[in-house]
N, C-alpha and C. Protein backbone atom coordinates (compact mmCIF):
# COMPACT_ATOMS: atom_id res chain seq x y z
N UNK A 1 -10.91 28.89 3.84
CA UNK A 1 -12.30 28.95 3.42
C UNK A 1 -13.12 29.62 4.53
N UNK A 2 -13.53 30.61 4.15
CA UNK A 2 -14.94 30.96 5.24
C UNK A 2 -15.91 29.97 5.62
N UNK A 3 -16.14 30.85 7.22
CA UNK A 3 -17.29 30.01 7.81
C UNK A 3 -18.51 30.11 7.17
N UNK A 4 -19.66 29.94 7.21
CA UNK A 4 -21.21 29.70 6.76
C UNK A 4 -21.52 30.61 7.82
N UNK A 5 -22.47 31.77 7.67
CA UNK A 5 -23.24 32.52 8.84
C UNK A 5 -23.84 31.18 9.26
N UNK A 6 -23.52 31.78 10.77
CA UNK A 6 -23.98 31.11 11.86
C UNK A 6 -23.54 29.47 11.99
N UNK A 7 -22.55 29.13 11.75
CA UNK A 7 -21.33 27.96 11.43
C UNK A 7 -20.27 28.07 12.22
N UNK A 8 -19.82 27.32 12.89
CA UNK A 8 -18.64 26.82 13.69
C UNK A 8 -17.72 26.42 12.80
N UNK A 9 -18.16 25.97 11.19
CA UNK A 9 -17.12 25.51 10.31
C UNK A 9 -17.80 25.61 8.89
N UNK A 10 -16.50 25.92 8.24
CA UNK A 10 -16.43 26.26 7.04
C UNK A 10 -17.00 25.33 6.27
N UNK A 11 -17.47 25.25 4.78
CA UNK A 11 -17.97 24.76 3.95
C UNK A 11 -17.44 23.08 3.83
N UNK A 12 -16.89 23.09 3.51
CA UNK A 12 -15.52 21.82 3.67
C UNK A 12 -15.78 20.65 4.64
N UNK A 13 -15.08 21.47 6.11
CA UNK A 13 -15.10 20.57 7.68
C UNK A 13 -16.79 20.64 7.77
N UNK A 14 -17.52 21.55 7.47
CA UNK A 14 -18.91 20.57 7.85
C UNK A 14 -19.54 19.77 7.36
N UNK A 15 -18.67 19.14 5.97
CA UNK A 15 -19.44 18.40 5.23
C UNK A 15 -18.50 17.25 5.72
N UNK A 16 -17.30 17.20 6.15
CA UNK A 16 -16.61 16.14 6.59
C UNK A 16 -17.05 15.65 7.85
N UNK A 17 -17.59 16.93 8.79
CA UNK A 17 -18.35 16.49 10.21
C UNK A 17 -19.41 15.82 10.06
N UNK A 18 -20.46 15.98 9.16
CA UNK A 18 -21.41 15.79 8.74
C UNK A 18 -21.40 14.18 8.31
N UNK A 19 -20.25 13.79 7.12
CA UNK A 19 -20.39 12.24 7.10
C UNK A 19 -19.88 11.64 8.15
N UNK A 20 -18.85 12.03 9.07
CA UNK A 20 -18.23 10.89 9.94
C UNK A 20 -19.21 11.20 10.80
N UNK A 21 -20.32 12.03 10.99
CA UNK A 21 -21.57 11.70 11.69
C UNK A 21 -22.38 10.57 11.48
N UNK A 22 -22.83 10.75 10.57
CA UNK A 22 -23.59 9.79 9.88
C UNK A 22 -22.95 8.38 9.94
N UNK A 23 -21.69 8.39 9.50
CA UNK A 23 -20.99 6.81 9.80
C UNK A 23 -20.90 6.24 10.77
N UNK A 24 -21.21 7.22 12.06
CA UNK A 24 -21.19 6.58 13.33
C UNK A 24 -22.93 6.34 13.71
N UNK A 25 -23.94 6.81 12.96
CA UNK A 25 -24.97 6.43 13.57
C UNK A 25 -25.21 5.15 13.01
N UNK A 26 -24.79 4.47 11.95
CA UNK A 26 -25.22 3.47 11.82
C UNK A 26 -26.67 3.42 11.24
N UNK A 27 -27.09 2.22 10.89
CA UNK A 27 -27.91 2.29 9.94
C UNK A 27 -29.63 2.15 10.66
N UNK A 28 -30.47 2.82 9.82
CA UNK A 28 -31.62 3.25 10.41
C UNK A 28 -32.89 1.65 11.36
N UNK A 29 -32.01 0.40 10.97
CA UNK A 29 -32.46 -0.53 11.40
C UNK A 29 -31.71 -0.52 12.59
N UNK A 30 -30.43 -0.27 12.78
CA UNK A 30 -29.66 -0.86 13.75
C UNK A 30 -30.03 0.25 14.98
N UNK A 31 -30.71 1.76 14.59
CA UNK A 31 -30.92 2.76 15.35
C UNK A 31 -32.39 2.30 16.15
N UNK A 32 -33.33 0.43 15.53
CA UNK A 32 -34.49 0.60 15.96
C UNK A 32 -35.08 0.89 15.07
N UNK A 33 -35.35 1.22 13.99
CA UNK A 33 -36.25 1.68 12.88
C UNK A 33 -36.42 0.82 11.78
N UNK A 34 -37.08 -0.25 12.33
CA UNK A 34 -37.69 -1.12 11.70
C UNK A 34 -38.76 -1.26 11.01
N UNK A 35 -39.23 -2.64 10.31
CA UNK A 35 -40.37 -2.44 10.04
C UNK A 35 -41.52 -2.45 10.81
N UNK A 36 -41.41 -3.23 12.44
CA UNK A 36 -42.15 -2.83 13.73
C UNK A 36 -42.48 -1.30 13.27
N UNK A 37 -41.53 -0.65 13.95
CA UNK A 37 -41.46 0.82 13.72
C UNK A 37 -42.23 1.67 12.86
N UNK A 38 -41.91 0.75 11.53
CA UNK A 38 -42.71 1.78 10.03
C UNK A 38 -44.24 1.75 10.33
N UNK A 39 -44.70 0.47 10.71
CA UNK A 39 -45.84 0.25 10.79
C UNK A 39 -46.65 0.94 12.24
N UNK A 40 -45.89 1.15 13.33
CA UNK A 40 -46.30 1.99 14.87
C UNK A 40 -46.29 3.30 13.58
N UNK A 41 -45.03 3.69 12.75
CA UNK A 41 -45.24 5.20 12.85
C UNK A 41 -46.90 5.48 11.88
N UNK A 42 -46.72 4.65 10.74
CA UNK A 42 -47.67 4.80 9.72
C UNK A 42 -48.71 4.90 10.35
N UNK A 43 -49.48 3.68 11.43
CA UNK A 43 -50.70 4.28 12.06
C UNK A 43 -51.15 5.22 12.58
N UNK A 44 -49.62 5.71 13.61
CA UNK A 44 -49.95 6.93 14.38
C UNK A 44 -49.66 8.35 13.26
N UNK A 45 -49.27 8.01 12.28
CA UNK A 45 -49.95 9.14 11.37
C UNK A 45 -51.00 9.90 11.16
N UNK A 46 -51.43 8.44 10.50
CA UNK A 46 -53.23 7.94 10.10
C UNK A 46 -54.04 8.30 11.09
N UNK A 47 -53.66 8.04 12.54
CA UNK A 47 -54.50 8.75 13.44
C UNK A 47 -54.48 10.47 14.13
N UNK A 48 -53.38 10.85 13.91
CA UNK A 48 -52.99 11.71 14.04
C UNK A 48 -52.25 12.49 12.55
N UNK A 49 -53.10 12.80 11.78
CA UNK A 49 -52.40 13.60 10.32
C UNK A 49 -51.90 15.01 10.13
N UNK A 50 -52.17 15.85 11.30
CA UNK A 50 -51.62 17.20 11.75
C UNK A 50 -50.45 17.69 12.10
N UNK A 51 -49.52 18.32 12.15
CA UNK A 51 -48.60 18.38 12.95
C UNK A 51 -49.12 19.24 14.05
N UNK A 52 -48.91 19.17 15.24
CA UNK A 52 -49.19 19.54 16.37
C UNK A 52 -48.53 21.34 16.96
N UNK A 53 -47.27 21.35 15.97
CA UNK A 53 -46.88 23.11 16.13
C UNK A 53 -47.44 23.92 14.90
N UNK A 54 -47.48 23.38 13.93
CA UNK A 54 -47.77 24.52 12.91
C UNK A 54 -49.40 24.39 12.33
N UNK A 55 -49.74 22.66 12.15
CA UNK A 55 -51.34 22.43 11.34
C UNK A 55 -50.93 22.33 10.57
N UNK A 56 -50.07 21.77 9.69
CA UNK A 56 -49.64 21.32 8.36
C UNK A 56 -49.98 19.93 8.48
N UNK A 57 -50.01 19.24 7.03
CA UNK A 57 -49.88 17.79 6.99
C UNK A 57 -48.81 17.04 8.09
N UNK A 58 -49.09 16.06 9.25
CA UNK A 58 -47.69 15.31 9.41
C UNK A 58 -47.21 14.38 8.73
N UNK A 59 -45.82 14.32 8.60
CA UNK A 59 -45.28 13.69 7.74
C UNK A 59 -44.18 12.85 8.96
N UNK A 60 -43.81 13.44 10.01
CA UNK A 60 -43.12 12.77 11.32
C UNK A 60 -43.03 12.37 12.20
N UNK A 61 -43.46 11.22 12.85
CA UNK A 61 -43.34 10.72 14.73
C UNK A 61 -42.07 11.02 14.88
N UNK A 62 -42.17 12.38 16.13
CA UNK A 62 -41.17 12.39 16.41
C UNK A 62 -41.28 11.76 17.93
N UNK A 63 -39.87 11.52 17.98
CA UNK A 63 -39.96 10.47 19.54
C UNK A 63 -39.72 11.83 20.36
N UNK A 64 -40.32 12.30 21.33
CA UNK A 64 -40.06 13.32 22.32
C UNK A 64 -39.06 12.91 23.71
N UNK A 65 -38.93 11.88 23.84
CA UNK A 65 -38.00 11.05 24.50
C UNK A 65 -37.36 10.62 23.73
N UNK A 66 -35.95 10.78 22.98
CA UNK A 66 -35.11 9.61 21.71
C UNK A 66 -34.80 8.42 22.50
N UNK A 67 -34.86 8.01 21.33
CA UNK A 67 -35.17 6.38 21.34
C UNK A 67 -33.16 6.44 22.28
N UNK A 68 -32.14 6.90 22.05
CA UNK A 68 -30.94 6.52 22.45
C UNK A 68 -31.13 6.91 23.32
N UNK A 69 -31.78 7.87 23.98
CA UNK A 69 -31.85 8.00 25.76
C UNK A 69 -32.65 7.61 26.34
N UNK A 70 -33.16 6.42 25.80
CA UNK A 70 -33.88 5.12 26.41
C UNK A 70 -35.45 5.80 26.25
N UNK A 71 -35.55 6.70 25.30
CA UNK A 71 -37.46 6.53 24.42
C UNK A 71 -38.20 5.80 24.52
N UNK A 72 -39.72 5.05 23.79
CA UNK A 72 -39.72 4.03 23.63
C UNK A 72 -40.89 4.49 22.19
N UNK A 73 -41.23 3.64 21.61
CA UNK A 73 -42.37 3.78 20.43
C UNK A 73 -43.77 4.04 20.63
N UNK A 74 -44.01 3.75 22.43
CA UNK A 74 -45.09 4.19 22.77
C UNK A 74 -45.92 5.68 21.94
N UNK A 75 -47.12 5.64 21.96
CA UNK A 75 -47.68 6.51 20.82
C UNK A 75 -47.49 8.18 22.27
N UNK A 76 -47.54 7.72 23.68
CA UNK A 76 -47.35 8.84 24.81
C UNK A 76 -46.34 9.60 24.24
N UNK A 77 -45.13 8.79 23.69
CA UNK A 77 -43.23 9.37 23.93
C UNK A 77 -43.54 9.54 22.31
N UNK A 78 -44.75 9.97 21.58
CA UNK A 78 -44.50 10.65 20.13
C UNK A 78 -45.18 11.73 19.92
N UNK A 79 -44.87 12.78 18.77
CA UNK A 79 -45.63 14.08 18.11
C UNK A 79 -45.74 14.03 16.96
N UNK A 80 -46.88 14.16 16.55
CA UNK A 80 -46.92 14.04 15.07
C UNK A 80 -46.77 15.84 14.77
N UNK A 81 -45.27 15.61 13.84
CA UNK A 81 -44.86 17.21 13.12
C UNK A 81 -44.71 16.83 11.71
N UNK A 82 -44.46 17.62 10.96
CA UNK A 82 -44.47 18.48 9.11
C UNK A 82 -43.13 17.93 9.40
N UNK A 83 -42.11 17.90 8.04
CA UNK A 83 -40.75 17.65 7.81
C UNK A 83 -40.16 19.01 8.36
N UNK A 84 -40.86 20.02 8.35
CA UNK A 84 -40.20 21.55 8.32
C UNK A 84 -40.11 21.51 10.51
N UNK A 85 -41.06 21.03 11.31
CA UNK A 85 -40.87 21.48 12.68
C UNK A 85 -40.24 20.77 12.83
N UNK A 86 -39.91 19.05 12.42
CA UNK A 86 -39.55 18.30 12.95
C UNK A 86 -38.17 18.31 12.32
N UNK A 87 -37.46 18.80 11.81
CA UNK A 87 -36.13 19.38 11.08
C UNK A 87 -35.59 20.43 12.56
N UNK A 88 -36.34 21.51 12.51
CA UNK A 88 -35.80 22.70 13.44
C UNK A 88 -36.36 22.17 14.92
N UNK A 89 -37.07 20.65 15.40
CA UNK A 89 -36.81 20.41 16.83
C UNK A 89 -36.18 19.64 16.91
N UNK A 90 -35.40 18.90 15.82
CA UNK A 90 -34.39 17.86 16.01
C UNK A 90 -32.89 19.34 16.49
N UNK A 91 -33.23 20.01 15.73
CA UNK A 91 -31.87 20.87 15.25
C UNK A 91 -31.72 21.21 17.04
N UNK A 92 -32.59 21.61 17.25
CA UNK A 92 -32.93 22.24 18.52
C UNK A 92 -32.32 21.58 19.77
N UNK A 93 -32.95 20.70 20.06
CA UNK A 93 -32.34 19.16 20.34
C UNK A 93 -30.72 18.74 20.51
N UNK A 94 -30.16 19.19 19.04
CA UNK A 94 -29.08 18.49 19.03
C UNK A 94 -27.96 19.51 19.09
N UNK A 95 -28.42 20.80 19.09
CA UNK A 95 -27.40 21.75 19.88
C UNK A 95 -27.51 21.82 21.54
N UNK A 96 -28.62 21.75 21.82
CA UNK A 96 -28.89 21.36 23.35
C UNK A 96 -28.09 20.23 23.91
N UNK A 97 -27.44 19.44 23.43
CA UNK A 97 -26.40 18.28 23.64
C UNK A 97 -25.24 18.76 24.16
């Protein structure tokens, strides 16, 4: 099977990389993403409704410190981004790994 432009793996192995990803993160409570959490993010929405790279609606706190490399929920260690920046600075992010 061919690779995907700009893919390390074919159609197939990245959908297999892709779940045994996911099976290892475990579930979005156990990552910290609670209802504490829902309620820190929902306000700092509400106070912040912009995304900060483009001016679109935010729809994301993103943690600029992740929470697994010892982040914290503080509203300092967040950005309010659109689903679309906060997609391509996670992506960003997680090839930088």
């Amino acid at each position: 099977m061919p690779r995907e432009k700009g893919s390390s793996y074919c159609a197939l192995h990245k959908a297999q990389r892709e779940k045994s990803y996911e099976q290892g993160r475990g579930t979005a409570a156990a990552r910290g993403y609670d209802a504490e959490w829902q309620a820190k993010r929902a306000a700092f929405l509400r106070a912040h409704p912009w995304c900060v790279q483009c001016g679109a609606p935010a729809t994301e706190a993103h943690h600029i410190k992740p929470k697994r490399a010892g982040g914290t929920d503080e509203w300092s260690n967040l950005r309010a981004l659109c689903k679309s920046c906060h997609s391509a600075v996670t992506a960003r992010m997680q090839a930088g790994r």
